[in-house]
N, C-alpha and C. Protein backbone atom coordinates (compact mmCIF):
# COMPACT_ATOMS: atom_id res chain seq x y z
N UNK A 1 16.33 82.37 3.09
CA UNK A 1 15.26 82.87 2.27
C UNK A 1 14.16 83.42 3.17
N UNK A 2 13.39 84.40 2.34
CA UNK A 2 12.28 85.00 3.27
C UNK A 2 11.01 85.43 2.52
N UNK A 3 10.38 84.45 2.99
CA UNK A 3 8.86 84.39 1.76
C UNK A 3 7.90 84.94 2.63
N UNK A 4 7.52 86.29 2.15
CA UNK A 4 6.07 86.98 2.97
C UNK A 4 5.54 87.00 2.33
N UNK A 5 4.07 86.46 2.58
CA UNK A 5 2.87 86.30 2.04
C UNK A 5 1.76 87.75 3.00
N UNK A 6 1.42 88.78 1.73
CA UNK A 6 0.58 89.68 2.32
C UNK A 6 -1.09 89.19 2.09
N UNK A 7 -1.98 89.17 3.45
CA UNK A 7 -2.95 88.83 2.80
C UNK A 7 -4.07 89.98 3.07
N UNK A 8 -5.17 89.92 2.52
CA UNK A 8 -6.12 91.47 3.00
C UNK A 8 -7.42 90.60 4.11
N UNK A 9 -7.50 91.19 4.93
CA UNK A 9 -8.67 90.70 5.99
C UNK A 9 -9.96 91.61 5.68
N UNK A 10 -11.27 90.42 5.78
CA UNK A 10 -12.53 90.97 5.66
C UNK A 10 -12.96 90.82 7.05
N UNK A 11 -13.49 91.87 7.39
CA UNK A 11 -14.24 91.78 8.72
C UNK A 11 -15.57 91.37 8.78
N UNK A 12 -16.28 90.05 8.78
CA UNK A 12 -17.82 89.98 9.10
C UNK A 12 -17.97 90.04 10.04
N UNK A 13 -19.41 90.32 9.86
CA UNK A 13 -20.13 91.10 11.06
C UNK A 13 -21.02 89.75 11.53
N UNK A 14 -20.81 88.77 11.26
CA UNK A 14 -21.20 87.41 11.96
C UNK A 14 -20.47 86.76 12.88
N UNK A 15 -18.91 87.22 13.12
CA UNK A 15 -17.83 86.46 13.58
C UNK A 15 -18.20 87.02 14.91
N UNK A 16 -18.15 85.60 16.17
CA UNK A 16 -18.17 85.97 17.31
C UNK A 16 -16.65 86.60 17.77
N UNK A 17 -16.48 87.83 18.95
CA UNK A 17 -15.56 88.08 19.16
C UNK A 17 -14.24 86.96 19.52
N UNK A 18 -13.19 86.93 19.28
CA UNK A 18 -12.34 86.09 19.64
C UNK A 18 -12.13 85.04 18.65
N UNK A 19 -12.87 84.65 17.47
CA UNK A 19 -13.07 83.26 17.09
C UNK A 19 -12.10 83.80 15.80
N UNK A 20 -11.71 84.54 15.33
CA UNK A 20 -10.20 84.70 14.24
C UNK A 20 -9.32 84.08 15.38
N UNK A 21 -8.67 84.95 16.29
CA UNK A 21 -7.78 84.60 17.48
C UNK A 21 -7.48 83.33 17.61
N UNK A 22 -8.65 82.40 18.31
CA UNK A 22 -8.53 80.68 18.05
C UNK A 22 -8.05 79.83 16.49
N UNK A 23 -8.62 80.60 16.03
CA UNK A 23 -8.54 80.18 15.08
C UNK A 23 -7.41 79.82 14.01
N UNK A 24 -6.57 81.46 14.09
CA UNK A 24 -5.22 81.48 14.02
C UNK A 24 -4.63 80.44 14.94
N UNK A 25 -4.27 80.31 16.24
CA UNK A 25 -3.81 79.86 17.37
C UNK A 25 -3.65 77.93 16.93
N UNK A 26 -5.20 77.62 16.40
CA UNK A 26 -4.64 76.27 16.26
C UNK A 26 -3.86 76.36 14.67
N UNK A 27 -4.02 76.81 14.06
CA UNK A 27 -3.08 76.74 12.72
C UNK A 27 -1.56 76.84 13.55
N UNK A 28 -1.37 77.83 14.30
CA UNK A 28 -0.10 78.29 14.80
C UNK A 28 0.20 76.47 15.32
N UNK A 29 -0.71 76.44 16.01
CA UNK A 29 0.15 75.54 17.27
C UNK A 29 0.21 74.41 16.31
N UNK A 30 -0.68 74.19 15.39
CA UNK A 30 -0.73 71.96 14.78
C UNK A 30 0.19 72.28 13.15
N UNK A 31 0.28 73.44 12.75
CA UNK A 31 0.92 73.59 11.66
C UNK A 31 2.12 74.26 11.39
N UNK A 32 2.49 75.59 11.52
CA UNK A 32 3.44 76.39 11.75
C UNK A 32 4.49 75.94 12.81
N UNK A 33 3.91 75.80 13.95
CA UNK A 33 4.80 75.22 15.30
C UNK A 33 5.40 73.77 14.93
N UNK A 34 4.97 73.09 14.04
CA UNK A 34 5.48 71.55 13.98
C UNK A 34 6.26 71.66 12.40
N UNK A 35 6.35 72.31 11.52
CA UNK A 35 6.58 72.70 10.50
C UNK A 35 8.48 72.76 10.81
N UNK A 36 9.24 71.67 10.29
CA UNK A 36 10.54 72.02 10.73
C UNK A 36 11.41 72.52 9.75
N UNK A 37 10.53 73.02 8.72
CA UNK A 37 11.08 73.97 7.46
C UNK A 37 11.24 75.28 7.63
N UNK A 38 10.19 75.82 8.52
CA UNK A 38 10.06 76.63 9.32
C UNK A 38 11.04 77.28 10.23
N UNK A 39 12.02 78.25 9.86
CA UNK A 39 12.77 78.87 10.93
C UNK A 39 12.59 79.85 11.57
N UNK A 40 11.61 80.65 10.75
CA UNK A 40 11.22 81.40 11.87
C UNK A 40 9.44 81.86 11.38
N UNK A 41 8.95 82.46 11.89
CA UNK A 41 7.31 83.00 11.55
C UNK A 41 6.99 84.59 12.45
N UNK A 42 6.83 85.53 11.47
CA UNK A 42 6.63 86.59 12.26
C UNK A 42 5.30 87.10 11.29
N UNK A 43 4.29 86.92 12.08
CA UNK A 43 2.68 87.80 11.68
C UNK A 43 3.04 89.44 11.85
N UNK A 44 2.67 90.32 10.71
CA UNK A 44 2.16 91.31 11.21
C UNK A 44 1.11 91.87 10.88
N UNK A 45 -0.01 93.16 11.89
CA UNK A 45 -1.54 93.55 11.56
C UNK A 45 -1.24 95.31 12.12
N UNK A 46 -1.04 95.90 11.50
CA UNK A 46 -1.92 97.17 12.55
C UNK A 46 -3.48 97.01 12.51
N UNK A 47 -3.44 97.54 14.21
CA UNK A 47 -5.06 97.20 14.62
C UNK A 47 -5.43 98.97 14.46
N UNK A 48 -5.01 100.04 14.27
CA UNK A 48 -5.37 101.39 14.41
C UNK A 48 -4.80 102.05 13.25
N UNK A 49 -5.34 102.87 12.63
CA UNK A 49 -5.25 103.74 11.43
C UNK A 49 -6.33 103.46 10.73
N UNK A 50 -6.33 104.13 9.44
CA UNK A 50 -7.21 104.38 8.40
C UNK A 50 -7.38 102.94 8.01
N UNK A 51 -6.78 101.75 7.46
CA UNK A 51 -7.38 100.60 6.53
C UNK A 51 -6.21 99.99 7.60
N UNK A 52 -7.13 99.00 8.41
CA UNK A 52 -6.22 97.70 8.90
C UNK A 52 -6.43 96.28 8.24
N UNK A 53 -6.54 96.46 7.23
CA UNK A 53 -6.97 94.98 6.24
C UNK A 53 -5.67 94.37 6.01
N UNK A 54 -4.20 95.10 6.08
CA UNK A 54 -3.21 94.08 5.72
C UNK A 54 -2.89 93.21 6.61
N UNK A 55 -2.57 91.89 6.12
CA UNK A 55 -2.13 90.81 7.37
C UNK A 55 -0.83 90.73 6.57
N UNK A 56 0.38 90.75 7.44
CA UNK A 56 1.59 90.48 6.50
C UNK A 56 2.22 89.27 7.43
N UNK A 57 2.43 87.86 6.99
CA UNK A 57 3.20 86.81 7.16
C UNK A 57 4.93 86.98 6.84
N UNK A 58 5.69 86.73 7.96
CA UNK A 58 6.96 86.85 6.91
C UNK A 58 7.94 85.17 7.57
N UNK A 59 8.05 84.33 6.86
CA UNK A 59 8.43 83.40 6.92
C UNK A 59 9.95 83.24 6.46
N UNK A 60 11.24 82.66 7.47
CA UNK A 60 12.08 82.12 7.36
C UNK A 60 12.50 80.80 7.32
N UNK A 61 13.04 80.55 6.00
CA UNK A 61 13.09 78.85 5.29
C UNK A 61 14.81 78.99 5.54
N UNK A 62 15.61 77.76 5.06
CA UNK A 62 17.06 77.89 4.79
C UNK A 62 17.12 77.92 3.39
N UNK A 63 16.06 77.84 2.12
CA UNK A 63 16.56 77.78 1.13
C UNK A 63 15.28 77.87 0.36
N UNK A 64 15.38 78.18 -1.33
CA UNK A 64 14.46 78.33 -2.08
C UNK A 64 13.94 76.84 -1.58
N UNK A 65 14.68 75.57 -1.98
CA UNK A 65 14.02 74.44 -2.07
C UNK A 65 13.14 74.19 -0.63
N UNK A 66 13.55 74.63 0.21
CA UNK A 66 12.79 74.27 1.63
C UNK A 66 11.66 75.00 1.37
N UNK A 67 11.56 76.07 1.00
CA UNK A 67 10.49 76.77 0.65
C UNK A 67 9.14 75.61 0.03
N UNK A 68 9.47 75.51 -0.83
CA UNK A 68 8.37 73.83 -1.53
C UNK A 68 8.46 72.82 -0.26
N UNK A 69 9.31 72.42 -0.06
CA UNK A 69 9.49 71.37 1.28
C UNK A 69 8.39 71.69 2.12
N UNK A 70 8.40 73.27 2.77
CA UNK A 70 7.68 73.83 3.77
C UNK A 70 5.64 74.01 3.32
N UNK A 71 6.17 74.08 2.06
CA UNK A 71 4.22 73.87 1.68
C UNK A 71 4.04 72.61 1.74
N UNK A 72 4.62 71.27 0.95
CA UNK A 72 4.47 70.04 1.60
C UNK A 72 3.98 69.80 2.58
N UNK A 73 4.73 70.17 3.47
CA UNK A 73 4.58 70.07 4.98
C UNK A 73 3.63 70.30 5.66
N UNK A 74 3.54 71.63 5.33
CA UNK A 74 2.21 72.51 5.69
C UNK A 74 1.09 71.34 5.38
N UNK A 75 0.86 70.86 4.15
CA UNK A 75 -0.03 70.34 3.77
C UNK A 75 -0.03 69.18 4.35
N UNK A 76 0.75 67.99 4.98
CA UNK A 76 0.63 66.51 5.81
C UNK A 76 0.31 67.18 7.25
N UNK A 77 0.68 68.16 7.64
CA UNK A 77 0.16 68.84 9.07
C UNK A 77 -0.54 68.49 9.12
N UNK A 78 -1.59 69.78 8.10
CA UNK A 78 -3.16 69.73 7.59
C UNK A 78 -4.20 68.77 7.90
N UNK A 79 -3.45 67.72 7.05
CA UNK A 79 -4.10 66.54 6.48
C UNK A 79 -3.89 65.63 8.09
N UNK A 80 -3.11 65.90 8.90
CA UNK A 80 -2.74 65.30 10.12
C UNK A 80 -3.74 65.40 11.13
N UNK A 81 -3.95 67.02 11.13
CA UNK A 81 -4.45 67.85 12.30
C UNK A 81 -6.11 67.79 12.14
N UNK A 82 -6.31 67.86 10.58
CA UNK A 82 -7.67 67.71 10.57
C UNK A 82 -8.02 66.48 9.66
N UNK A 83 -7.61 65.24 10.10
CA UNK A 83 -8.11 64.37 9.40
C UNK A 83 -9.50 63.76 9.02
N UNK A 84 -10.21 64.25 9.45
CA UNK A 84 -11.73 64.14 9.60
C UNK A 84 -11.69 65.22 8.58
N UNK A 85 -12.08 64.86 7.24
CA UNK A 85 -12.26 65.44 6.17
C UNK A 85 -13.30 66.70 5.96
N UNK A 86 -14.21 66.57 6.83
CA UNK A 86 -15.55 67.47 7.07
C UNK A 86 -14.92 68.42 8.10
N UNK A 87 -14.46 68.10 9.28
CA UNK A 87 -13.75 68.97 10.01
C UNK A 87 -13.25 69.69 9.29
N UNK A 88 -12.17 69.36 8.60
CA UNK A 88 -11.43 70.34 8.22
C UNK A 88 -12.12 71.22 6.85
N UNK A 89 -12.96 70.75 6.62
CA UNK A 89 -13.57 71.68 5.67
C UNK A 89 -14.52 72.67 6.39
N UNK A 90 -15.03 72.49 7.55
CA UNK A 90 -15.74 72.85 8.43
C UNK A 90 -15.01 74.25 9.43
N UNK A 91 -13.40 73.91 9.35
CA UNK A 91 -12.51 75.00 10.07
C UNK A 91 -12.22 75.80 9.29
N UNK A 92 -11.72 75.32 7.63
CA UNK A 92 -11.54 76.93 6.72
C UNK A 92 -12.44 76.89 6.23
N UNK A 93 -13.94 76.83 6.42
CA UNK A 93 -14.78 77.78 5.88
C UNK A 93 -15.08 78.86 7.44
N UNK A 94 -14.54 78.63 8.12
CA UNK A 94 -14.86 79.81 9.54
C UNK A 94 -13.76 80.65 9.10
N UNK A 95 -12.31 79.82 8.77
CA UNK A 95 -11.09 80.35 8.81
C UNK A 95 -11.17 81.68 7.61
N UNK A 96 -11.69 81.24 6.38
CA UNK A 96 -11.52 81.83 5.00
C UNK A 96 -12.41 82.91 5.20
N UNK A 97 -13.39 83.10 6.16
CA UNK A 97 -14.63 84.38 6.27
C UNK A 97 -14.00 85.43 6.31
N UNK A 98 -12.35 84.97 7.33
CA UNK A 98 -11.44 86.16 7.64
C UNK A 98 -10.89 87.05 6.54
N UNK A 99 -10.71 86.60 5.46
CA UNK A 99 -10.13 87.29 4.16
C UNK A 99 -10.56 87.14 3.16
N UNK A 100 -10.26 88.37 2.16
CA UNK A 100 -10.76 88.71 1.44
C UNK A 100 -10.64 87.42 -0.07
N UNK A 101 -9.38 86.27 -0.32
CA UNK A 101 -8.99 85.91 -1.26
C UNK A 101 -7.81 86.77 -1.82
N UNK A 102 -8.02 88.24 -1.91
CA UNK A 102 -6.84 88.84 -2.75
C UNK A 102 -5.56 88.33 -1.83
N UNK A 103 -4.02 88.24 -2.11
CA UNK A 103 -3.22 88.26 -1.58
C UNK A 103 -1.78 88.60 -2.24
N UNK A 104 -0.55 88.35 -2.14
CA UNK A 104 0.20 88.80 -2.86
C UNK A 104 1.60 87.73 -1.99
N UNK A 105 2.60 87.17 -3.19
CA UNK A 105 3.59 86.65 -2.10
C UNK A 105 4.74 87.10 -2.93
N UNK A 106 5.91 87.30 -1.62
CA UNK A 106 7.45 87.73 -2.25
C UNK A 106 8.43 87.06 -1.98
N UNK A 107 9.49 86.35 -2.53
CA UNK A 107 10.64 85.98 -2.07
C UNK A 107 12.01 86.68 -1.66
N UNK A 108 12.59 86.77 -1.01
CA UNK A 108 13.90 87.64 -0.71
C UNK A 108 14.78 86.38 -0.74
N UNK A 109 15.89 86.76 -1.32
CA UNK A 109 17.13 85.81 -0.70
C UNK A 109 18.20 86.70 0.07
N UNK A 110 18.76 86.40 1.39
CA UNK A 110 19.50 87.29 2.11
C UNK A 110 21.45 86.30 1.51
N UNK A 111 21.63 87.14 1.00
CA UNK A 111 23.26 87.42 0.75
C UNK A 111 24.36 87.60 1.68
N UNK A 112 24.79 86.55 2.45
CA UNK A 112 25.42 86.83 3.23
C UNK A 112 26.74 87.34 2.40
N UNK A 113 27.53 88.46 3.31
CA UNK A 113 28.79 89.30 2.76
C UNK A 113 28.31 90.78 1.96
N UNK A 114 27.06 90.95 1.85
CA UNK A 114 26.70 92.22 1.32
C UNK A 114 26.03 93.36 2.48
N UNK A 115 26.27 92.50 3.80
CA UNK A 115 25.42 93.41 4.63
C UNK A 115 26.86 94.00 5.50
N UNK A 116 26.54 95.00 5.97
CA UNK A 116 27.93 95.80 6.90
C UNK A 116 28.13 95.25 8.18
């Protein structure tokens, strides 16, 4: 299965340079990276053209059900990584400045025997 989540990025003009970057980086490393629902994770951004607001996530699970498994998960990370309750309310409100709220998610299921 292959669940991409598109999300739209707001740029404030308060954010010190670099601090999305980190920011992403520990999600990557304490959540995504330990996530063993998780088979694969590929971000994508164009940084050049007319509107670079799309962030496209594309996530590889083994199955619809791992899919739920993998938000679970996501979520005891979370709850792992930032257990200090204020902390972590303290990291996605830096984190959430980055986007807009709108987003959009899709599921694919890949069919093995239909591809050449």
């Amino acid at each position: 299965m292959l669940y991409v989540r598109t999300s739209y990025l707001a740029y404030p003009e308060d954010s010190p340079e670099g601090e999305m970057g980190q920011l992403r980086k520990e999600i990557i490393d304490n959540v995504v990276n330990k996530n063993e629902y998780i088979k694969g994770y590929y971000p994508h951004r164009h940084f050049w053209g007319h509107n670079s607001t799309e962030f496209i996530e594309a996530i590889f699970v083994d199955s619809f059900e791992s899919l739920a498994k993998m938000n679970d998960r996501n979520r005891e990370l979370m709850n792992e990584h930032w257990a200090d309750e204020n902390a972590g309310k303290e990291f996605f409100k830096k984190y959430n400045k980055y986007f807009t709220g709108v987003h959009g998610d899709k599921v694919y299921a890949v069919i093995s025997g239909l591809n050449k």
